[in-house]
C-alpha atoms as a PDB file:
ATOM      1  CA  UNK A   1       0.000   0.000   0.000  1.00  0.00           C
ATOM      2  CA  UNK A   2       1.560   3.337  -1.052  1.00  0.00           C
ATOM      3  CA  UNK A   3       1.808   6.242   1.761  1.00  0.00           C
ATOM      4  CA  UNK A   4       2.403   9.623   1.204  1.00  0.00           C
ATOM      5  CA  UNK A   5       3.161  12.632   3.405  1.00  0.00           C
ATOM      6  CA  UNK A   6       2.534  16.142   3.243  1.00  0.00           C
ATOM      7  CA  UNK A   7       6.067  18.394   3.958  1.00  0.00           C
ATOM      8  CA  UNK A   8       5.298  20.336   6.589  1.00  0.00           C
ATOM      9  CA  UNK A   9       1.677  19.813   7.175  1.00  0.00           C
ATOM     10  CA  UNK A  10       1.454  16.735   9.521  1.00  0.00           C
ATOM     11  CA  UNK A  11      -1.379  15.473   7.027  1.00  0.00           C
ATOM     12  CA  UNK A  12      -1.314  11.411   6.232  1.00  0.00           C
ATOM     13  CA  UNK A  13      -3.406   9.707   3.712  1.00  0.00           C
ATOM     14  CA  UNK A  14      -3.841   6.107   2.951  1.00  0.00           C
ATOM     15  CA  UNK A  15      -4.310   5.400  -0.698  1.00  0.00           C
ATOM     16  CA  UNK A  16      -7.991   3.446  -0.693  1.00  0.00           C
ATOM     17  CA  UNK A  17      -9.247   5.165   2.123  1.00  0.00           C
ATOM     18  CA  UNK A  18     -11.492   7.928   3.129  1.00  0.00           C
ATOM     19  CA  UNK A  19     -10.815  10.805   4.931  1.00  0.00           C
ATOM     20  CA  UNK A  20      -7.638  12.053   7.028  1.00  0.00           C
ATOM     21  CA  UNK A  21      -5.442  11.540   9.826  1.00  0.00           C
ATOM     22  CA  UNK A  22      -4.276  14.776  11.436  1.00  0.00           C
ATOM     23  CA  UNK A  23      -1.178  14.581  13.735  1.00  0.00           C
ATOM     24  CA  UNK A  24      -1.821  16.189  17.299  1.00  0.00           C
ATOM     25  CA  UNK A  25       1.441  17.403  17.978  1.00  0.00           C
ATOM     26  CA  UNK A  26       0.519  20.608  15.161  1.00  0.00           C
ATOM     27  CA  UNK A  27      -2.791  21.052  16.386  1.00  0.00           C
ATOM     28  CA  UNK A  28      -3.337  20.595  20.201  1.00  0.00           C
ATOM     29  CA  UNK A  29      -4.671  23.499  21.819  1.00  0.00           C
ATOM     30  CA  UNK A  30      -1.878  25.332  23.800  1.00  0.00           C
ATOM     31  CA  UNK A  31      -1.966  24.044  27.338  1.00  0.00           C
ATOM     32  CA  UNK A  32      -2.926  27.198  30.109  1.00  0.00           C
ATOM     33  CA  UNK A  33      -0.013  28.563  31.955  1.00  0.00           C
ATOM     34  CA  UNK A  34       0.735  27.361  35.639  1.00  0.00           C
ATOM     35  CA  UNK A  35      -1.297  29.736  38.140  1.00  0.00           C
ATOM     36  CA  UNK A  36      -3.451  30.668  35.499  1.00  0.00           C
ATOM     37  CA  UNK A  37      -6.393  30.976  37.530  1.00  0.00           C
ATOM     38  CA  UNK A  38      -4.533  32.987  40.822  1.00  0.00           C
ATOM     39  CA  UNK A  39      -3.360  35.369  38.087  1.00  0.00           C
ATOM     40  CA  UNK A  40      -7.297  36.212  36.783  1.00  0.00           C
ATOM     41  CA  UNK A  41      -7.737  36.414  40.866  1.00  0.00           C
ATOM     42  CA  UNK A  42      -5.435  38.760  40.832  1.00  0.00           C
ATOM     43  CA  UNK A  43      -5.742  40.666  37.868  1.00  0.00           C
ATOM     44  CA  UNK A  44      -9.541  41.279  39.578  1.00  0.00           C
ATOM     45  CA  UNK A  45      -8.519  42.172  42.587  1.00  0.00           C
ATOM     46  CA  UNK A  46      -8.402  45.478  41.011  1.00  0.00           C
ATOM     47  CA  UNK A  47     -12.641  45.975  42.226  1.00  0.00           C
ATOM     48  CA  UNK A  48     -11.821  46.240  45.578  1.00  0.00           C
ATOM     49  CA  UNK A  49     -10.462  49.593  44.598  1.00  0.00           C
ATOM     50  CA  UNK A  50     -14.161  50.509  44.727  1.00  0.00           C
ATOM     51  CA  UNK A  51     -13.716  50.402  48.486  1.00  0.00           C
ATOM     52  CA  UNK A  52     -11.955  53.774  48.426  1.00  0.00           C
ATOM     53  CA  UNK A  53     -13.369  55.162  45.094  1.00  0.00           C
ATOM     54  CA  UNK A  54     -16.806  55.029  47.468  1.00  0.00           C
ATOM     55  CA  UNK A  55     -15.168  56.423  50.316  1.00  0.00           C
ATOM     56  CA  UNK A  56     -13.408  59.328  48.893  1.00  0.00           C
ATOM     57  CA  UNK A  57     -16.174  60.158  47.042  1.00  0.00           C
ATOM     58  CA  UNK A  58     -18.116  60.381  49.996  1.00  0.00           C
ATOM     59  CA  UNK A  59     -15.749  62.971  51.703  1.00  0.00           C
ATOM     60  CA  UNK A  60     -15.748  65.308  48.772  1.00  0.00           C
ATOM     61  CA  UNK A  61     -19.437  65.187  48.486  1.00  0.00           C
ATOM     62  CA  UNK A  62     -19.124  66.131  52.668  1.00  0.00           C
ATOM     63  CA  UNK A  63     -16.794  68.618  51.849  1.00  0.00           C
ATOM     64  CA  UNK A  64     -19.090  69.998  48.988  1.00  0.00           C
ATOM     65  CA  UNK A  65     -22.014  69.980  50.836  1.00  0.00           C
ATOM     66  CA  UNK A  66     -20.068  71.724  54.409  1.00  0.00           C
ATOM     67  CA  UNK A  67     -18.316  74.144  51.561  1.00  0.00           C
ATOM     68  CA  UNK A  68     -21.874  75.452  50.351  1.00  0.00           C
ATOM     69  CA  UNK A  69     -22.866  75.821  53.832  1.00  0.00           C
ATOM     70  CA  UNK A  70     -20.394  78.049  54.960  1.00  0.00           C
ATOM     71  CA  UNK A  71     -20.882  80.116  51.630  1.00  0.00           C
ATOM     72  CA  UNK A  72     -24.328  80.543  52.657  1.00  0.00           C
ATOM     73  CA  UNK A  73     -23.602  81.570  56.327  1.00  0.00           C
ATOM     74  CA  UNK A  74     -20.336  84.129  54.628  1.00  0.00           C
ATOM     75  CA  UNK A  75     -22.910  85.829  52.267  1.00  0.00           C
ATOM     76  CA  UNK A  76     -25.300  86.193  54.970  1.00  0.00           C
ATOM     77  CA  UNK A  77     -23.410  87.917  57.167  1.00  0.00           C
ATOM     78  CA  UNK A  78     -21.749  90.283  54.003  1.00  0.00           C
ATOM     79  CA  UNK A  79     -24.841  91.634  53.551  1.00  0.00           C
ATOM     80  CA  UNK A  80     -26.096  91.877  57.114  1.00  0.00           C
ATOM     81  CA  UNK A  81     -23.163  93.977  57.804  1.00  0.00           C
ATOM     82  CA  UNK A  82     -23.469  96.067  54.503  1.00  0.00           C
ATOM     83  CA  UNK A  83     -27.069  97.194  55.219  1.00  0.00           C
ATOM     84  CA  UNK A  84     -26.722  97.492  59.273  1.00  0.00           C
ATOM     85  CA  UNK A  85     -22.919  98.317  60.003  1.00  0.00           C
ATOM     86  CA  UNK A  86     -21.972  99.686  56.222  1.00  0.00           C
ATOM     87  CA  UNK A  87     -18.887  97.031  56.257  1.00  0.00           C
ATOM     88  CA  UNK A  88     -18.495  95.494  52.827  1.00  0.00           C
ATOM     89  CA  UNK A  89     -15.213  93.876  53.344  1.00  0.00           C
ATOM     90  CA  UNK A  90     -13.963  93.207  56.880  1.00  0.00           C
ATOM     91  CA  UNK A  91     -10.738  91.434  57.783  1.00  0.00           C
ATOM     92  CA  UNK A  92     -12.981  88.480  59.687  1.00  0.00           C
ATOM     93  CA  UNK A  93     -15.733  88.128  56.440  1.00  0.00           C
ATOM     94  CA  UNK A  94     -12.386  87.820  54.299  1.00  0.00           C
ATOM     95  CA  UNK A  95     -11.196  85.360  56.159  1.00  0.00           C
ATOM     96  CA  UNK A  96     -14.145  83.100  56.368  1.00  0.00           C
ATOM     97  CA  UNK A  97     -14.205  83.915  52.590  1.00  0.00           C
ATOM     98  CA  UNK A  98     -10.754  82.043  51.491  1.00  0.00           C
ATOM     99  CA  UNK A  99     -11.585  79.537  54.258  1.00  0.00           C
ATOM    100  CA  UNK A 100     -14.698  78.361  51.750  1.00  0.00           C
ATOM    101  CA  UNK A 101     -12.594  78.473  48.713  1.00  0.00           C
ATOM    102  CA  UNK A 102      -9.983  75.976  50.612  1.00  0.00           C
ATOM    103  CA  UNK A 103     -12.814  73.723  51.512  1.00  0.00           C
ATOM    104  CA  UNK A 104     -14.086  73.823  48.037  1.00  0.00           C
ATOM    105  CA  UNK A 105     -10.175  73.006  46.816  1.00  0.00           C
ATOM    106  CA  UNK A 106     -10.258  70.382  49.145  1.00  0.00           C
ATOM    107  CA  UNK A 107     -13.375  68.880  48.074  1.00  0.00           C
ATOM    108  CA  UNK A 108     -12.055  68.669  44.027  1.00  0.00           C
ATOM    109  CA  UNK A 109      -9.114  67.320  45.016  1.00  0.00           C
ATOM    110  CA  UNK A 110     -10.779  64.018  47.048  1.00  0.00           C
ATOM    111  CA  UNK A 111     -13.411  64.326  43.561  1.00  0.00           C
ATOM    112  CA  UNK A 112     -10.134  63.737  41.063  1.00  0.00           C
ATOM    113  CA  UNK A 113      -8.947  61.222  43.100  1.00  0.00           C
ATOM    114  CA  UNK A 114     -12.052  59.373  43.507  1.00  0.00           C
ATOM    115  CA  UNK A 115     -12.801  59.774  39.835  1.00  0.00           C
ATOM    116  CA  UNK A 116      -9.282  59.062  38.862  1.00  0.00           C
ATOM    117  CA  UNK A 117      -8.673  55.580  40.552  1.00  0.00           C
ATOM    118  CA  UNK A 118     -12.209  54.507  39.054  1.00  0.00           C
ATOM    119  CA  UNK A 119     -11.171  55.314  35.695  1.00  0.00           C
ATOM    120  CA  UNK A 120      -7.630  53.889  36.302  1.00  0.00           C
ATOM    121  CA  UNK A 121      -8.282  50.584  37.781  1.00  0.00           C
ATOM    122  CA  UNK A 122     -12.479  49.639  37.264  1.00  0.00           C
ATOM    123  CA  UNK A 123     -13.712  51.339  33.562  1.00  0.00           C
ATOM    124  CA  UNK A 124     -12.185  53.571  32.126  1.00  0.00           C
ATOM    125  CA  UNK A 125     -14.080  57.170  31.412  1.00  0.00           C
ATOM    126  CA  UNK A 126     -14.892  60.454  29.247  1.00  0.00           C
ATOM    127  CA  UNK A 127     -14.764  62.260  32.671  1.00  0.00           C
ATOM    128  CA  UNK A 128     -10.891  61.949  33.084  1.00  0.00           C
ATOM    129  CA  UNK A 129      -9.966  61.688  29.852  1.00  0.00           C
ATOM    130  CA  UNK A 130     -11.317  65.418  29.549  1.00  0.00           C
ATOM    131  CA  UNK A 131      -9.881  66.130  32.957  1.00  0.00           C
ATOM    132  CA  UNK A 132      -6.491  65.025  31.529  1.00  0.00           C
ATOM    133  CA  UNK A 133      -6.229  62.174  33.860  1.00  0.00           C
ATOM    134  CA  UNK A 134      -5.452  59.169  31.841  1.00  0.00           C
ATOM    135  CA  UNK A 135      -2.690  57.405  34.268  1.00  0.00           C
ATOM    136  CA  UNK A 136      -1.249  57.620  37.733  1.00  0.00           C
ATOM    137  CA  UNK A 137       0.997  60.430  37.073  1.00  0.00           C
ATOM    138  CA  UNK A 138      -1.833  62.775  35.406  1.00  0.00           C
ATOM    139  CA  UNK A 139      -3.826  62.229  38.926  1.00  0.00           C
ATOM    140  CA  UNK A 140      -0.153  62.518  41.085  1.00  0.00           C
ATOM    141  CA  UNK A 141      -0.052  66.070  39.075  1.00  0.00           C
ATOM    142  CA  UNK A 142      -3.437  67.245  39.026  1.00  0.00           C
ATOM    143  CA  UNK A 143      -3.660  66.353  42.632  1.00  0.00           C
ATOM    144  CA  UNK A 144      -0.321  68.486  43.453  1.00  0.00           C
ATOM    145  CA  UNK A 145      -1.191  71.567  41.348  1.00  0.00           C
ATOM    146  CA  UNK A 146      -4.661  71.962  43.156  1.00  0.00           C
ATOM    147  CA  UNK A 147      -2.347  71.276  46.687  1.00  0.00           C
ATOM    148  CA  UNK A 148      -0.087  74.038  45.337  1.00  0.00           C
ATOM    149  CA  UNK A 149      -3.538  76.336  45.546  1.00  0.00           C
ATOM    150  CA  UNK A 150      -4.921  74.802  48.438  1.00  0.00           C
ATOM    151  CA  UNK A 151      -1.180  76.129  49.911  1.00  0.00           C
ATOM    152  CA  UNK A 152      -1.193  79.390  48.508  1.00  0.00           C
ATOM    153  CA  UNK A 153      -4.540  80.089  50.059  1.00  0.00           C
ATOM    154  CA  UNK A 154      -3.874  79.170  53.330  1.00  0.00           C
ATOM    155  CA  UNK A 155      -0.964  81.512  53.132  1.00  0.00           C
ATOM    156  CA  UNK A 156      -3.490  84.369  51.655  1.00  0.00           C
ATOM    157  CA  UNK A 157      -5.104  83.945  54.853  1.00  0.00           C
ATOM    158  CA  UNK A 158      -2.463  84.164  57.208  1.00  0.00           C
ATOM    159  CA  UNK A 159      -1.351  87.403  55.261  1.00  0.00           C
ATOM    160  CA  UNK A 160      -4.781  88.888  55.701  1.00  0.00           C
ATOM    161  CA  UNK A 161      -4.350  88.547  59.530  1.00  0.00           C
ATOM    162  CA  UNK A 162      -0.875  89.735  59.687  1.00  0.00           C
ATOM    163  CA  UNK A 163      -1.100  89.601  63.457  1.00  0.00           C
ATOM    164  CA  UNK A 164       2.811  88.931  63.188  1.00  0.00           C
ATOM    165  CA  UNK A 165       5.195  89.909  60.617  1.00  0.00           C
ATOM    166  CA  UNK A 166       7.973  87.858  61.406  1.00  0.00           C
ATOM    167  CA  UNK A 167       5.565  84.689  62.181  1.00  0.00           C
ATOM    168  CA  UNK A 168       4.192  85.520  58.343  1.00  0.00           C
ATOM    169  CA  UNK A 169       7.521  85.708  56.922  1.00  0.00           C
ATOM    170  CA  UNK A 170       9.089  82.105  58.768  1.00  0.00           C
ATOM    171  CA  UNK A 171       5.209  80.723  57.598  1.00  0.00           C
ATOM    172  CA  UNK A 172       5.641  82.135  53.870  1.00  0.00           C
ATOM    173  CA  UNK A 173       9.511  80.794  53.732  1.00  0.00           C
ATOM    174  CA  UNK A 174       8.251  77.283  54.971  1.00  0.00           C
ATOM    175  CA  UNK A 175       5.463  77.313  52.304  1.00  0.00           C
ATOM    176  CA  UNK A 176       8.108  78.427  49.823  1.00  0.00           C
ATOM    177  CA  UNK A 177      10.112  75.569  50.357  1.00  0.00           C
ATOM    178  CA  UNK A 178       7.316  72.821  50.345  1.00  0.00           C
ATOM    179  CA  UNK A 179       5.842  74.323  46.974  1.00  0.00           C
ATOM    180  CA  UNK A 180       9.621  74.202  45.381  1.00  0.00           C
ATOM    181  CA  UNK A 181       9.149  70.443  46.290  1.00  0.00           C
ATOM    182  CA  UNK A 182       6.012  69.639  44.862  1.00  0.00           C
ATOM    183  CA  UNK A 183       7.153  71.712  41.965  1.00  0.00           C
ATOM    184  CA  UNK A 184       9.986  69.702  41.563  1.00  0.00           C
ATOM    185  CA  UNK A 185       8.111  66.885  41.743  1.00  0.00           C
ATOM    186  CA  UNK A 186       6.053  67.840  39.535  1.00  0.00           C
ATOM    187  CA  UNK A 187       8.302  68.507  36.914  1.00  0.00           C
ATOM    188  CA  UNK A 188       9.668  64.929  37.132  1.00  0.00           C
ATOM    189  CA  UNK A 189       6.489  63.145  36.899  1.00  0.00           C
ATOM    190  CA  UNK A 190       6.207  65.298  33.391  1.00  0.00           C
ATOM    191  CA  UNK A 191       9.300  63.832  32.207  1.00  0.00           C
ATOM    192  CA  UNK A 192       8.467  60.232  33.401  1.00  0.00           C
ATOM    193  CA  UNK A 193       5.205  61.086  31.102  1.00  0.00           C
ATOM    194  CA  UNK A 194       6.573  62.090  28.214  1.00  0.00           C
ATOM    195  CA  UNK A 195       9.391  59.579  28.299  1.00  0.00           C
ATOM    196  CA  UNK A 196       6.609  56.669  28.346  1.00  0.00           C
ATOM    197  CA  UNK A 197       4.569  58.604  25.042  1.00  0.00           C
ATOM    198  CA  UNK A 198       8.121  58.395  23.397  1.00  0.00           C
ATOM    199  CA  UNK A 199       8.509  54.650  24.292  1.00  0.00           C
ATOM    200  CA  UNK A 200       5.981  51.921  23.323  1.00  0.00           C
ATOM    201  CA  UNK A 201       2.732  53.710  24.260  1.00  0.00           C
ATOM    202  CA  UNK A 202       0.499  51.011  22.300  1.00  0.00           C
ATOM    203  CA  UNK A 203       1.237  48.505  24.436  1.00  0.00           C
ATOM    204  CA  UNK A 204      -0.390  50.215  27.167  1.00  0.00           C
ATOM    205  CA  UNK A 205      -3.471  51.210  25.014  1.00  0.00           C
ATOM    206  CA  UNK A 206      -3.336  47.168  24.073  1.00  0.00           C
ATOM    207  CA  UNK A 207      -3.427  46.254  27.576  1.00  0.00           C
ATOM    208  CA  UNK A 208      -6.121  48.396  28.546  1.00  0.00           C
ATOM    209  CA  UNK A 209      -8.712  47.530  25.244  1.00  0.00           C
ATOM    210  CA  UNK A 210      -7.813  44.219  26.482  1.00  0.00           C
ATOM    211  CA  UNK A 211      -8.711  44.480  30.177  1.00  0.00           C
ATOM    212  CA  UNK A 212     -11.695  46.748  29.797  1.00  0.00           C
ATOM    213  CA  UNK A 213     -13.527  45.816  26.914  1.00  0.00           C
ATOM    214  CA  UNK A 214     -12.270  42.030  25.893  1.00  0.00           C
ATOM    215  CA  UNK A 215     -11.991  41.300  29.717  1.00  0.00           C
ATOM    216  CA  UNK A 216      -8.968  39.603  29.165  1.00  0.00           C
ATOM    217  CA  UNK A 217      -6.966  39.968  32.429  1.00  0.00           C
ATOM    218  CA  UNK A 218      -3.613  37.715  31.239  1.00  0.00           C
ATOM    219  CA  UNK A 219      -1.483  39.635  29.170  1.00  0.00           C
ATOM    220  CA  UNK A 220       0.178  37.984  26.559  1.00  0.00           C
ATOM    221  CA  UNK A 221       3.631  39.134  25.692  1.00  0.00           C
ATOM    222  CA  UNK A 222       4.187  39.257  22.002  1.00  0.00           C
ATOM    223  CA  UNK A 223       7.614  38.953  19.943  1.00  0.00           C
ATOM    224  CA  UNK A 224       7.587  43.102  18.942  1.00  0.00           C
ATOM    225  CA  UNK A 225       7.513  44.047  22.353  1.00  0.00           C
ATOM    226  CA  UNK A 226      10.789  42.209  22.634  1.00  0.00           C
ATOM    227  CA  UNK A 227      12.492  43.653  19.924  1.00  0.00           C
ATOM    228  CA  UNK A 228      13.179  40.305  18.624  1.00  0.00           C
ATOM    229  CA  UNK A 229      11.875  39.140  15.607  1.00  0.00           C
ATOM    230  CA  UNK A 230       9.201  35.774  15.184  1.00  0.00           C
ATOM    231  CA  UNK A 231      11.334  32.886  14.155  1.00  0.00           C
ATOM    232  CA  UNK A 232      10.541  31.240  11.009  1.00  0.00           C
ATOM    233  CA  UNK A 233       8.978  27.812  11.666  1.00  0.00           C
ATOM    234  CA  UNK A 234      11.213  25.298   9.955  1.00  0.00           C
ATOM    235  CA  UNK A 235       9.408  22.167   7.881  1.00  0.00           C
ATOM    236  CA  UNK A 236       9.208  19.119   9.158  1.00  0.00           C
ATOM    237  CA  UNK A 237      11.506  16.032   7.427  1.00  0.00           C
ATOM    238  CA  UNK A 238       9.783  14.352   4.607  1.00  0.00           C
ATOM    239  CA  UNK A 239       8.492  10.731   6.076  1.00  0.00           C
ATOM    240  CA  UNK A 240      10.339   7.904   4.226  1.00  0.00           C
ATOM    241  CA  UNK A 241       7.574   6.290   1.426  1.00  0.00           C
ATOM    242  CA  UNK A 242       6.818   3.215   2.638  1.00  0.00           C
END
């Protein structure tokens, strides 16, 4: 009975009969990684993020809601003392003034956050991606410019008191040097931002289509990310005719 064999192909066929015998070795399924289920455990782990997203949420909407109180209470007593004392802007009402606008500042900053790790690690959304928040070191420097503010008010308001000069001067020095800092700090998360646009960014936008919308939580590392180049697959030996 004559054989013959396909190069290559891992096809046999019988001469007489029907049909064909396909080798296994080309066509098994490839077997699942070791830990393959611990690293999907893992990989959604990433929900009990909601934890804090609820929680910090729940202090800026506090902070909102104590922030529009006060502003109430402030414009209440502006013009109670315009109409009865004739006092449109007095030291104390100024005061109470910046000390809304730091609540306020205090309440976006727990909002980005909140916002930000719910976009970073549950769904991603149009909210952030407007915001400019689009990884951890957008939120690190969104979060440090509106601390910058939050700083420089609280400074406004010691400078509207100026019950001592040389108290305001050590305070304003010490404020000086923590804003250099976050400045600083600042500037190096920008570099660290730019450097990874300049470097591979679609393998980041890759992993994330994966994990949000495919729900695939194993990434799978492929030959271009490597730099090395997919071998060729060599041919099998021709099988000896019988």
């Amino acid at each position: 009975m004559k054989r013959s064999a396909a190069q290559g192909n891992g096809i046999r066929s019988d001469e007489g009969s029907i049909g064909v015998v396909v080798d296994s070795a080309d066509n098994a399924s490839p077997a699942a990684p070791p830990l393959a289920g611990f690293g999907r455990f893992i990989a959604r782990s990433r929900y009990v993020v909601l934890i804090a997203v609820v929680a910090v949420l729940l202090v800026s909407l506090t902070l909102f809601l104590l922030g529009a109180l006060n502003a109430f209470s402030v414009t209440w007593k502006v013009w109670r003392e315009a109409f009865l004392q004739g006092e449109f802007a007095s030291t104390d009402l100024l005061i109470e003034i910046l000390g809304v606008i730091d609540v306020m500042l205090r309440a976006v900053v727990f909002y980005i956050i909140g916002v930000g790790l719910y976009s970073l690690f549950i769904a991603p959304l149009n909210l952030t991606a407007a915001l400019g928040v689009e990884s951890l070191l957008d939120l690190e420097t969104k979060v440090i410019s509106i601390v910058i503010v939050i700083l420089a008010v609280a400074f406004l308001e010691h400078f509207v008191r100026w019950e001592s000069p040389s108290e305001t001067l050590y305070f304003a020095a010490a404020l000086a040097i923590v804003v250099a800092s976050l400045v600083v700090f600042q500037w190096n998360n920008q570099r660290a931002k730019e450097f990874e646009k300049t470097h591979r960014p679609e393998v980041q936008a890759r992993a994330q289509s994966e994990m949000f919308q495919a729900k695939h939580e194993e990434r799978k590392i492929r030959p271009e990310e490597t730099h090395e180049k997919p071998s060729a697959k060599t041919p099998k030996p021709e099988r000896p005719s019988a």
